[in-house]
Each structure stands twice: as structure tokens, then as C-alpha cells.
PDB file of N, CA and C in Angstrom:
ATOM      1  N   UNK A   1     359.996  72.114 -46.446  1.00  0.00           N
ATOM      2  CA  UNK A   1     359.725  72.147 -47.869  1.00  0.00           C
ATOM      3  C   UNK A   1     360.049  73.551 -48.377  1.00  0.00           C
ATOM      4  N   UNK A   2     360.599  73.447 -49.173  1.00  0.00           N
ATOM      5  CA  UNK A   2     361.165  74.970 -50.251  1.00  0.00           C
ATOM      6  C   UNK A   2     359.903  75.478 -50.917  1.00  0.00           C
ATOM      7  N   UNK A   3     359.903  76.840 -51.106  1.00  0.00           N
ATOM      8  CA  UNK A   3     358.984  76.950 -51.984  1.00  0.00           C
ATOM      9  C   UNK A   3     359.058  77.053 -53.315  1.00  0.00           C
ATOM     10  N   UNK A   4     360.030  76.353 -53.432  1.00  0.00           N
ATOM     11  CA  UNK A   4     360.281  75.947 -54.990  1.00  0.00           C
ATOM     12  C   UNK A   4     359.165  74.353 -54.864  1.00  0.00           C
ATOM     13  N   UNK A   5     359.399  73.736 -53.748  1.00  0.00           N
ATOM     14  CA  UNK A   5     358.846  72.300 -54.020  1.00  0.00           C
ATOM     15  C   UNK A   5     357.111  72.784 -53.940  1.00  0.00           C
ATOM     16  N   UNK A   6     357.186  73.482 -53.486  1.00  0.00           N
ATOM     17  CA  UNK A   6     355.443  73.486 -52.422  1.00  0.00           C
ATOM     18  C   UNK A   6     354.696  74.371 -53.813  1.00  0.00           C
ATOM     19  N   UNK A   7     355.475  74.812 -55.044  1.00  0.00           N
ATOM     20  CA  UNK A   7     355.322  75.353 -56.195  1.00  0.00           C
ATOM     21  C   UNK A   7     354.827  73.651 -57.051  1.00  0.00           C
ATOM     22  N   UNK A   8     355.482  73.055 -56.937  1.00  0.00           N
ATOM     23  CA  UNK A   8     356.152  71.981 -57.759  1.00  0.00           C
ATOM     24  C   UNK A   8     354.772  71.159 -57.642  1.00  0.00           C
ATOM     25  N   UNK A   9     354.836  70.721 -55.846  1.00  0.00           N
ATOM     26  CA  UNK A   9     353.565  69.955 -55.545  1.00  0.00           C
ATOM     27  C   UNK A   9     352.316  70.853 -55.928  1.00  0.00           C
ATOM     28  N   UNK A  10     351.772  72.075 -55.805  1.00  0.00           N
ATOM     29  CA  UNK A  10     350.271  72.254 -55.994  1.00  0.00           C
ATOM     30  C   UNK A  10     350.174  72.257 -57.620  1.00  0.00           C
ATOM     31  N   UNK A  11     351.381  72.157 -58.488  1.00  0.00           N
ATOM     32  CA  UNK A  11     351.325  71.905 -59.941  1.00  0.00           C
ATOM     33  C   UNK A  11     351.235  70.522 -60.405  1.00  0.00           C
ATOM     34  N   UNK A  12     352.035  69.981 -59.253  1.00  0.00           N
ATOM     35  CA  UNK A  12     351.309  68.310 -59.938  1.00  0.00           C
ATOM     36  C   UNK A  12     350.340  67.498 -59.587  1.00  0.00           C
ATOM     37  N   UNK A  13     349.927  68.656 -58.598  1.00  0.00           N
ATOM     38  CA  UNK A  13     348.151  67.724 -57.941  1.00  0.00           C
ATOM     39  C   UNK A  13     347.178  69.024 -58.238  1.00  0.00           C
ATOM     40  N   UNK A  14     347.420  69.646 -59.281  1.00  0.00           N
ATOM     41  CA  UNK A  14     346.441  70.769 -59.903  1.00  0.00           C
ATOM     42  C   UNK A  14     345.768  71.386 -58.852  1.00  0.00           C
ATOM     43  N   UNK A  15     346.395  71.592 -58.051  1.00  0.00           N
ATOM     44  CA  UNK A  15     345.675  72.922 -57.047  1.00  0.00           C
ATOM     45  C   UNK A  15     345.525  74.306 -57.710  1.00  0.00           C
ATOM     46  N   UNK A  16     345.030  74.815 -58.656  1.00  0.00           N
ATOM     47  CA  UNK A  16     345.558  75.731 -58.989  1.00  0.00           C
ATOM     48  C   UNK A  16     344.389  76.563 -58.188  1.00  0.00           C
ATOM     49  N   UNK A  17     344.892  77.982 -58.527  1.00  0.00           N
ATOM     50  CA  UNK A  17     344.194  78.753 -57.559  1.00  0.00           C
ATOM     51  C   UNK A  17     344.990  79.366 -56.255  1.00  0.00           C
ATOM     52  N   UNK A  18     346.146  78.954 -55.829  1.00  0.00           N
ATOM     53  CA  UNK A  18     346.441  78.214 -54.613  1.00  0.00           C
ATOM     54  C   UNK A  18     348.109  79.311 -54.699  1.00  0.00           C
ATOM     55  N   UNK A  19     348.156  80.087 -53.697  1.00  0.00           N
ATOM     56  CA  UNK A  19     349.333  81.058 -54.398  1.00  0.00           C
ATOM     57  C   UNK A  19     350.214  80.705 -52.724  1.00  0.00           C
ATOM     58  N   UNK A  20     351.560  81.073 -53.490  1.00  0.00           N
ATOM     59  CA  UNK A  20     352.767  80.820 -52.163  1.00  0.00           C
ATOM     60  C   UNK A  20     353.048  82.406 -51.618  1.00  0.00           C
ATOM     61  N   UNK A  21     352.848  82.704 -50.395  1.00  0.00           N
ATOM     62  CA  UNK A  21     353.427  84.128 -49.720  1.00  0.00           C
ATOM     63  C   UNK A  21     354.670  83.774 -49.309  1.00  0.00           C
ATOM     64  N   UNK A  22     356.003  84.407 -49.432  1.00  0.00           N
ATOM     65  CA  UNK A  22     357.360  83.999 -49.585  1.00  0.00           C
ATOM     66  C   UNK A  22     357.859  84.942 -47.804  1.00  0.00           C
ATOM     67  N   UNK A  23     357.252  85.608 -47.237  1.00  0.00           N
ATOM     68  CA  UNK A  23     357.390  86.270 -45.975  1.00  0.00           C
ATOM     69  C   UNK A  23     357.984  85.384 -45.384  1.00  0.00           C
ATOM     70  N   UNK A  24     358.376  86.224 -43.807  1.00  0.00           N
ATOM     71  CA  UNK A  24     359.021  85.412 -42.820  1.00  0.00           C
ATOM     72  C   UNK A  24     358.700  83.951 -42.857  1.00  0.00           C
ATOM     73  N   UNK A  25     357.100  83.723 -42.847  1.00  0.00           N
ATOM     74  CA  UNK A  25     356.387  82.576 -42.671  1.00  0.00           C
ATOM     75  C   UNK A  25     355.967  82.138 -43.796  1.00  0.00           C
ATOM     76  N   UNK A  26     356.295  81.294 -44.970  1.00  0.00           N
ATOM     77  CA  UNK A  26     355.943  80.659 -46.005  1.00  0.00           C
ATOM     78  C   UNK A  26     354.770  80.261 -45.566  1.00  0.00           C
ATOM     79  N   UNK A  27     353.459  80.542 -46.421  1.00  0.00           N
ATOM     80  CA  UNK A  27     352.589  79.847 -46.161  1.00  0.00           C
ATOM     81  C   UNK A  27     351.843  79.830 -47.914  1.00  0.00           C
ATOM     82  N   UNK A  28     350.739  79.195 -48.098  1.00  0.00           N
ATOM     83  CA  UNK A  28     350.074  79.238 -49.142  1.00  0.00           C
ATOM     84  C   UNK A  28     348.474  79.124 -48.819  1.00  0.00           C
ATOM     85  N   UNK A  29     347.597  80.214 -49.777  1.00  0.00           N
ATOM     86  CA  UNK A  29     346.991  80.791 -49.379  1.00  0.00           C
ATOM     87  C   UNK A  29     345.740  80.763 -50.768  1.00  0.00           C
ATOM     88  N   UNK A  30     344.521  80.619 -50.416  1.00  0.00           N
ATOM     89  CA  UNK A  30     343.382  80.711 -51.379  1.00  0.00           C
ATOM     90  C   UNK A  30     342.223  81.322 -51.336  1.00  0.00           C
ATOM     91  N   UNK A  31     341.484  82.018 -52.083  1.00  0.00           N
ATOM     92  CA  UNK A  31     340.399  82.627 -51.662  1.00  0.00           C
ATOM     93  C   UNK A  31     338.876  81.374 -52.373  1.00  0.00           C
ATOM     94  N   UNK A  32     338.171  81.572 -51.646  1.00  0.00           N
ATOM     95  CA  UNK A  32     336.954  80.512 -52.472  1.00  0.00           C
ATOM     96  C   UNK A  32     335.727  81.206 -52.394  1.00  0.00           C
ATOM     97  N   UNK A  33     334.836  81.511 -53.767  1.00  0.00           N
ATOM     98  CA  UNK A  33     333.893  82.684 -53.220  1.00  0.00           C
ATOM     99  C   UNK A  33     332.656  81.403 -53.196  1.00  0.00           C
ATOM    100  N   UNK A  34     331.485  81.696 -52.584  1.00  0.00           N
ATOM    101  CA  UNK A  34     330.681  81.007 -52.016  1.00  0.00           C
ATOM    102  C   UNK A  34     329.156  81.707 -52.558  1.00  0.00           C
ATOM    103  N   UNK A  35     328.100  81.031 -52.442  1.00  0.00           N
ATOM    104  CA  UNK A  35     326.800  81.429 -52.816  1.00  0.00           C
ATOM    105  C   UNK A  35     326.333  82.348 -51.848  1.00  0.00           C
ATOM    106  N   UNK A  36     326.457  82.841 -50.315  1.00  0.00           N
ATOM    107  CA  UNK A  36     326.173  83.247 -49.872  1.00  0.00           C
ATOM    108  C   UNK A  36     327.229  83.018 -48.293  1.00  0.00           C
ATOM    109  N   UNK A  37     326.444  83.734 -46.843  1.00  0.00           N
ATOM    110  CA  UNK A  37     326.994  83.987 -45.877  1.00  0.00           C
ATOM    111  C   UNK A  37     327.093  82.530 -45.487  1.00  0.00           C
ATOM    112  N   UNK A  38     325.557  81.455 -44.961  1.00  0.00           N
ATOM    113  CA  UNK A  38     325.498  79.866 -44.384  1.00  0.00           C
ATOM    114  C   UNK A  38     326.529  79.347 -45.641  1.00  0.00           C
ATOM    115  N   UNK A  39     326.518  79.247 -46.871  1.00  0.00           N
ATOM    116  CA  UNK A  39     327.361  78.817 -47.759  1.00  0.00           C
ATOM    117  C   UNK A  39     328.770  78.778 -47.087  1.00  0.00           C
ATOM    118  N   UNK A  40     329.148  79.728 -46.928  1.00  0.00           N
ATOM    119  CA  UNK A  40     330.658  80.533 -46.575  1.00  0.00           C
ATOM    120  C   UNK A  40     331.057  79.721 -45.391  1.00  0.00           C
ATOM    121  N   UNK A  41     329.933  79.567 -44.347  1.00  0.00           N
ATOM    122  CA  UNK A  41     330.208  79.196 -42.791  1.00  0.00           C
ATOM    123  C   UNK A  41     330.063  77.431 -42.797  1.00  0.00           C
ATOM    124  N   UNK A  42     329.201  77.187 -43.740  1.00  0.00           N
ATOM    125  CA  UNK A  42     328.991  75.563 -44.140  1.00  0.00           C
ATOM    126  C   UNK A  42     330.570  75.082 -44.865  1.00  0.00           C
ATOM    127  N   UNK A  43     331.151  75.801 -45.703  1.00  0.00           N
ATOM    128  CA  UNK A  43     332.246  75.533 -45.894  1.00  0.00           C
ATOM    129  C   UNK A  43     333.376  75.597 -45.276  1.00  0.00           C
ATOM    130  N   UNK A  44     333.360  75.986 -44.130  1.00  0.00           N
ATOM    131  CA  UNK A  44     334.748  76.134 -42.985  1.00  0.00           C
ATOM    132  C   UNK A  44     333.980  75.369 -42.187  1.00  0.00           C
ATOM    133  N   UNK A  45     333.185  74.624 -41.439  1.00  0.00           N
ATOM    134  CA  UNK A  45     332.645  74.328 -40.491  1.00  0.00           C
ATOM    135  C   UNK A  45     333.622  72.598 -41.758  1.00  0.00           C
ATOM    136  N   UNK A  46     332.966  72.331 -42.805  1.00  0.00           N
ATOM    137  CA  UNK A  46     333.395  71.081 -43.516  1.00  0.00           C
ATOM    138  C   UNK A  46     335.272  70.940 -43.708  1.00  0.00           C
ATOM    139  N   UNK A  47     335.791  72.256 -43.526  1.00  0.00           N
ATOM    140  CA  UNK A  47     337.055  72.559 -43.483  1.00  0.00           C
ATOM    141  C   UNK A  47     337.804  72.067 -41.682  1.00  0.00           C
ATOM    142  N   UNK A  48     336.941  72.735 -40.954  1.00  0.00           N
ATOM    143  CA  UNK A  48     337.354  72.191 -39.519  1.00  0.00           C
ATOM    144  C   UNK A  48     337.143  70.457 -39.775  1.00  0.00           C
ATOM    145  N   UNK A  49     336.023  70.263 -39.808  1.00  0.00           N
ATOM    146  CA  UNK A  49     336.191  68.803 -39.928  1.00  0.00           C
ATOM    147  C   UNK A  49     337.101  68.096 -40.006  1.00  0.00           C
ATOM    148  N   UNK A  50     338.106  68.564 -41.285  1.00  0.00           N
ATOM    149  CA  UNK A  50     338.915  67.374 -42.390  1.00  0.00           C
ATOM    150  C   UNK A  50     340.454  67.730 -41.652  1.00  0.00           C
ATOM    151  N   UNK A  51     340.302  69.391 -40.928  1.00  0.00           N
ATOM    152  CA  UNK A  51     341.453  70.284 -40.216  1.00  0.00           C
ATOM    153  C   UNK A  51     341.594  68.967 -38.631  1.00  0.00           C
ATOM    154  N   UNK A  52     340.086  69.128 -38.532  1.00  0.00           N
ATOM    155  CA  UNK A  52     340.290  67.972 -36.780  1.00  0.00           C
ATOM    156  C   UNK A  52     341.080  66.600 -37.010  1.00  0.00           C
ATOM    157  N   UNK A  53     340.649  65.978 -38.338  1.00  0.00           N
ATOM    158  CA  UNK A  53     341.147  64.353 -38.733  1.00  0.00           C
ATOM    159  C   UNK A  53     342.680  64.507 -38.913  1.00  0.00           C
ATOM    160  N   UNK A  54     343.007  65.237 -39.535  1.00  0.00           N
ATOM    161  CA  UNK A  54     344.514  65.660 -39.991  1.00  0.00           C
ATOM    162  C   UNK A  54     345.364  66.058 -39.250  1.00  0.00           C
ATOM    163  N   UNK A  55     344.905  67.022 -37.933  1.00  0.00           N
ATOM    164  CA  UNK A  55     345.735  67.359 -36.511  1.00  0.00           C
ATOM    165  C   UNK A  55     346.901  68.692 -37.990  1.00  0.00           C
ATOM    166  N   UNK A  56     345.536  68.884 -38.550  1.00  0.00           N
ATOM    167  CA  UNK A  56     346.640  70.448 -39.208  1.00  0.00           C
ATOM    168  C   UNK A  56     345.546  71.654 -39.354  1.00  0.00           C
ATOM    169  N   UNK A  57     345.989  72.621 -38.591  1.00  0.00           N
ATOM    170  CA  UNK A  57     344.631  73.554 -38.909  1.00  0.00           C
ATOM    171  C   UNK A  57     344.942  74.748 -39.213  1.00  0.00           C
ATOM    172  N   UNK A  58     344.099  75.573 -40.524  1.00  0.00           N
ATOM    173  CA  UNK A  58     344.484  76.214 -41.155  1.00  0.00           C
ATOM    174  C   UNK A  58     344.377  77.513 -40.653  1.00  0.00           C
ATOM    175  N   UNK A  59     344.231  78.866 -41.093  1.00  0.00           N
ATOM    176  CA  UNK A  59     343.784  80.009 -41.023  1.00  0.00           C
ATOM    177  C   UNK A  59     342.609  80.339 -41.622  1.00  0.00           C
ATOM    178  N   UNK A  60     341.535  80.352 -40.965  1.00  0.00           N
ATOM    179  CA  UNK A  60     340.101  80.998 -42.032  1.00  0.00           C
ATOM    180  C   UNK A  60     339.865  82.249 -41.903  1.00  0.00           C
ATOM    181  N   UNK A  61     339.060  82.596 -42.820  1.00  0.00           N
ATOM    182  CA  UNK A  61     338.368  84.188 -42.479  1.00  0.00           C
ATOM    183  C   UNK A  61     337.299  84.517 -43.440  1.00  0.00           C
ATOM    184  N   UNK A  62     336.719  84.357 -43.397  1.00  0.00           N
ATOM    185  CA  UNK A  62     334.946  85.092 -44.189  1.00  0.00           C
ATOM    186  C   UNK A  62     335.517  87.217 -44.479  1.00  0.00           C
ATOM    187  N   UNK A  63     335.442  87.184 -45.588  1.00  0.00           N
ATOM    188  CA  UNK A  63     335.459  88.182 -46.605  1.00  0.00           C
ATOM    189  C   UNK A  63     334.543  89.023 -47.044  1.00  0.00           C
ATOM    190  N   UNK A  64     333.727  89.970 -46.131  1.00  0.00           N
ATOM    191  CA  UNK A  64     332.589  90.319 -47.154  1.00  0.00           C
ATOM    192  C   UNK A  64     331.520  89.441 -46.025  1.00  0.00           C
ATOM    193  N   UNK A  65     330.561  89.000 -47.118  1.00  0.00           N
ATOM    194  CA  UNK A  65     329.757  87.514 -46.668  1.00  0.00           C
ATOM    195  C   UNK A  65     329.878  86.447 -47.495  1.00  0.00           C
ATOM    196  N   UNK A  66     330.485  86.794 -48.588  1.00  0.00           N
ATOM    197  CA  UNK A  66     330.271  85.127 -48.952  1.00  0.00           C
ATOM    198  C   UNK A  66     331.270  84.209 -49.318  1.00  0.00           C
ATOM    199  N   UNK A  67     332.715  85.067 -49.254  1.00  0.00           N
ATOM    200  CA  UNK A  67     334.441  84.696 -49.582  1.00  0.00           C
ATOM    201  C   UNK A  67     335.164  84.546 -48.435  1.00  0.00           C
ATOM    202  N   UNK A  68     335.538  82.907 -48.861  1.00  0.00           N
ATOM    203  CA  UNK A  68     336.529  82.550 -47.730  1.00  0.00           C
ATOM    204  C   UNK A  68     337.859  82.782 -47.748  1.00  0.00           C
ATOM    205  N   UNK A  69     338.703  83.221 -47.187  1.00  0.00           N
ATOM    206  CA  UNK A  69     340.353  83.068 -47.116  1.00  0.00           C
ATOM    207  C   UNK A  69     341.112  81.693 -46.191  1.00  0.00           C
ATOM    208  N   UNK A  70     342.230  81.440 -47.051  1.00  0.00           N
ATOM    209  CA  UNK A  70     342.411  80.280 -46.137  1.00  0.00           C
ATOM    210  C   UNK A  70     343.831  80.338 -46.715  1.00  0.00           C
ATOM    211  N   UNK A  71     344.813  80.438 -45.543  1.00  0.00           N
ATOM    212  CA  UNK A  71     346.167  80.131 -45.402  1.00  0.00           C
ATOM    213  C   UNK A  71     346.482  79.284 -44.506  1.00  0.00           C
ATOM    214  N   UNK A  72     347.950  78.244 -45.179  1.00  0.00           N
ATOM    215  CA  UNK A  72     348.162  77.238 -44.964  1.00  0.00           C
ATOM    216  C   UNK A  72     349.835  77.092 -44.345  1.00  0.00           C
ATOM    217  N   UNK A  73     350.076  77.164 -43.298  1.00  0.00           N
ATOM    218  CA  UNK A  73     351.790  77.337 -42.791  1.00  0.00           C
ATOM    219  C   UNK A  73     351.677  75.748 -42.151  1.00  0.00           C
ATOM    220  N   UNK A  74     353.036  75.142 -41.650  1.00  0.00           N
ATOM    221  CA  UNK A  74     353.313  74.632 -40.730  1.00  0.00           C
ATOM    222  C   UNK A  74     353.711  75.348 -39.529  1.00  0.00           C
ATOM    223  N   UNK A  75     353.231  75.580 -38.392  1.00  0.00           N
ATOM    224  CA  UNK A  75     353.117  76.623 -37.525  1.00  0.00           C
ATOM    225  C   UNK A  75     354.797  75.904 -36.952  1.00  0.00           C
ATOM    226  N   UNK A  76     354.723  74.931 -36.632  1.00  0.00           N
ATOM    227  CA  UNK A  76     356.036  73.831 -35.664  1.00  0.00           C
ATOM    228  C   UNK A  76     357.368  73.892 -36.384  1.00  0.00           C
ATOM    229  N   UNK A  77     357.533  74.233 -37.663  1.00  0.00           N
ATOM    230  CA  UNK A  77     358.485  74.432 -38.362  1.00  0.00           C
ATOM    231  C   UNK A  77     358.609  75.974 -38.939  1.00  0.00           C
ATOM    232  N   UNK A  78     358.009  76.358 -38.651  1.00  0.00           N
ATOM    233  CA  UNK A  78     357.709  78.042 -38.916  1.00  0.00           C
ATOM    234  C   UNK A  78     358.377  78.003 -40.539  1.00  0.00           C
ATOM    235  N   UNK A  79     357.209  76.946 -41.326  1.00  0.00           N
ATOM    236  CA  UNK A  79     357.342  77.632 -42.841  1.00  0.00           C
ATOM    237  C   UNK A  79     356.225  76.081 -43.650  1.00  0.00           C
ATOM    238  N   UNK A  80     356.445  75.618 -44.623  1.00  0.00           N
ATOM    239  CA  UNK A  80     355.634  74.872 -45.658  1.00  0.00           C
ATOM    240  C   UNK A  80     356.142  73.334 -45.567  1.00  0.00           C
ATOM    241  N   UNK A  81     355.141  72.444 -45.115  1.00  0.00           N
ATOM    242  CA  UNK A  81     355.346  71.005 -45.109  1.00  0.00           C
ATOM    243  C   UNK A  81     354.428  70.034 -45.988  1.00  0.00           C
ATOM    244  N   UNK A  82     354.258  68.747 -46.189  1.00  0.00           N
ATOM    245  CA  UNK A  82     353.847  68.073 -46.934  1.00  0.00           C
ATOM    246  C   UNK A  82     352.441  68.652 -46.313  1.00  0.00           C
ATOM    247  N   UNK A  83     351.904  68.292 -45.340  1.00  0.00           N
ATOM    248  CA  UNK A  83     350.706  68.824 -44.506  1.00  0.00           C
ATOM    249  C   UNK A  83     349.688  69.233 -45.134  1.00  0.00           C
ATOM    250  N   UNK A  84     350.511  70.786 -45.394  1.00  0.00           N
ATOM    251  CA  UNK A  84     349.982  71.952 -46.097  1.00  0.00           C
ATOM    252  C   UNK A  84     349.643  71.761 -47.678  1.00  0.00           C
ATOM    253  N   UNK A  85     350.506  70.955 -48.008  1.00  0.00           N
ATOM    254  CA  UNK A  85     349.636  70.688 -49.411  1.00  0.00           C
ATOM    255  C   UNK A  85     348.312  69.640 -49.472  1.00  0.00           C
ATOM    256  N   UNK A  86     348.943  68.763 -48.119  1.00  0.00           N
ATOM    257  CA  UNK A  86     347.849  67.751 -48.625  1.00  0.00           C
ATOM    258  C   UNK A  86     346.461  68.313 -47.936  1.00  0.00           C
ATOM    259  N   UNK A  87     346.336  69.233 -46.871  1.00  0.00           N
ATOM    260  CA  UNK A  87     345.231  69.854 -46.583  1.00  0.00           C
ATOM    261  C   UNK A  87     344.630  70.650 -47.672  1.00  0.00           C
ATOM    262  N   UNK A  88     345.857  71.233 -48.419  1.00  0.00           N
ATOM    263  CA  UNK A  88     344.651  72.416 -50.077  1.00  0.00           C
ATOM    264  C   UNK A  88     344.076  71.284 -50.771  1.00  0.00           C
ATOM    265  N   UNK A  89     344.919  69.854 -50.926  1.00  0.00           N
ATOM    266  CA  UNK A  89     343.959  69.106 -51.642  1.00  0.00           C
ATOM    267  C   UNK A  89     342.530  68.913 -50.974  1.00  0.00           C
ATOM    268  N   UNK A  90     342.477  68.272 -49.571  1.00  0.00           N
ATOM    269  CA  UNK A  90     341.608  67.573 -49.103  1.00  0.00           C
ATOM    270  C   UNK A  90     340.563  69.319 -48.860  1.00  0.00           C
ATOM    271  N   UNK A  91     340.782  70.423 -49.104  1.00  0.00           N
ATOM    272  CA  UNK A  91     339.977  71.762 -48.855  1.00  0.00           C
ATOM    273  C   UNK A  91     339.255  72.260 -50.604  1.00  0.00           C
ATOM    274  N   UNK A  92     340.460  71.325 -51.541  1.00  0.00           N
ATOM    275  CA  UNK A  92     340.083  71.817 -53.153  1.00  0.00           C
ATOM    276  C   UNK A  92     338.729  70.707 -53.157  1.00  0.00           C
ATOM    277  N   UNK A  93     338.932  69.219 -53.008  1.00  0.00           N
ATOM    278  CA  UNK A  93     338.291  68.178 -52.791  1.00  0.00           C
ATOM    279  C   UNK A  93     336.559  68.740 -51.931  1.00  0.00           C
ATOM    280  N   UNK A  94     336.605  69.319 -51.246  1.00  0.00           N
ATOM    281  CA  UNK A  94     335.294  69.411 -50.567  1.00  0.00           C
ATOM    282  C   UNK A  94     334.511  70.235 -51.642  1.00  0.00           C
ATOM    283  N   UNK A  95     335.649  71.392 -51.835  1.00  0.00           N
ATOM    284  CA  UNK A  95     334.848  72.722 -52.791  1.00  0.00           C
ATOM    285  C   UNK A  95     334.185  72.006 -53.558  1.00  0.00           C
ATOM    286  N   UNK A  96     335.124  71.213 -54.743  1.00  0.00           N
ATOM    287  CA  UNK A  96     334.781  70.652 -55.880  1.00  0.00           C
ATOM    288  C   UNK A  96     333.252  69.999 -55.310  1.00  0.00           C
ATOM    289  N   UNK A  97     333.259  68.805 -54.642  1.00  0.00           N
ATOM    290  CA  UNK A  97     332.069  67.788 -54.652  1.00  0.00           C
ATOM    291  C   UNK A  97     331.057  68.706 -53.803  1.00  0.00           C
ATOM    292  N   UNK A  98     330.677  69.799 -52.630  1.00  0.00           N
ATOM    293  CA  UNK A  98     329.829  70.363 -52.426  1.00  0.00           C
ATOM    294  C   UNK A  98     329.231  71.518 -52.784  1.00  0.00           C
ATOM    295  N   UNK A  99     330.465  72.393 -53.353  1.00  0.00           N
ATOM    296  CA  UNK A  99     330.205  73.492 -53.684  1.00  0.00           C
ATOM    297  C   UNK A  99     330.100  74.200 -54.630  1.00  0.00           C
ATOM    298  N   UNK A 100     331.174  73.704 -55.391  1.00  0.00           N
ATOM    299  CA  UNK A 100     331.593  74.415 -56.895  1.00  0.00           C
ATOM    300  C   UNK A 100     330.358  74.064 -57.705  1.00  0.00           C
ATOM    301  N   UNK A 101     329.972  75.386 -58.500  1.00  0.00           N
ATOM    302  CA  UNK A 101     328.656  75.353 -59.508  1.00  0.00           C
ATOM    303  C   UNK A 101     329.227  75.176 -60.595  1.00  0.00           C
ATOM    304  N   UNK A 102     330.675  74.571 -61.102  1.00  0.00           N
ATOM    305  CA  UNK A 102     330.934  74.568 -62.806  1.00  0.00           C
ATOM    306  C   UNK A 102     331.318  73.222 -62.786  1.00  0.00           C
TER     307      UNK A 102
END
């Protein structure tokens, strides 16, 4: 996938938030800030979950204590596949229904 498309797709499934790094390794990448540290770790622990069903697993990292980072490559193609978008959905999808306060 180009990152013209992987632009294209997180605009027509409203990922927004959701930015493309154009480096060796195309990947796309989000930060999600959280109520606290268990917040932060409750939300990647629900991220492995949906990462185990999918056989696609992302990059995490806790920020601070309460901000997650999360980049998204196809590691096997060394750059951006359908995968990777449909994991920011199914990672926007959790935020929204457990986490997000707006």
C-alpha cells in the first residue's frame, strides 16, 4: 500500500488522529492520552487482545504515565498494508467505547 492510499484509507474510515511516517519503514502512528498509569496499561493489554485475533501486532509504549504510542508497519513487507489500517480502526473502536470521555 502507498502512502498516498494508507492517507486515502484513514480519511475514509475517519481515523483521524492517525499520522503516516514516510522513513525507510512506512508505518502510521498515534498517540492516545489516558486517565491515568492502570488506564494506559488496561488499554494495551485490550490492544494485545484484538493484536492476538488479527495475527498483526503493533508497537506500544506508555509515555510519561498515562500516554500511549502506537505504530503500525507491516513488518513482512517492510512498509503499510490493509492490516495496518484495519488494526487503527479496531484500536480507534476500543478507545471510543471504553475510554474516550467526549
Amino acid at each position: 500500500m502507498s502512502v498516498e492510499d494508507a492517507r486515502r484509507a484513514l480519511s475514509e474510515r475517519g481515523l483521524g488522529g492517525w499520522r503516516i511516517y514516510r522513513g525507510k519503514t512506512p508505518r502510521i502512528y498515534k498517540k492516545y492520552k489516558l486517565r491515568d498509569f492502570v488506564e494506559a496499561v488496561r488499554f494495551i493489554e485490550d490492544i494485545r487482545d484484538l493484536a492476538e485475533r488479527m495475527e498483526h501486532h503493533p508497537d506500544l509504549c506508555i509515555e510519561g504515565y498515562n500516554t500511549v504510542r502506537i505504530s503500525l508497519t507491516t513488518h513482512d513487507i517492510g512498509g503499510l498494508s490493509t492490516m495496518d489500517i484495519e488494526l487503527a480502526e479496531g484500536i480507534e473502536r476500543i478507545y471510543r467505547e471504553r475510554y474516550s470521555k467526549g
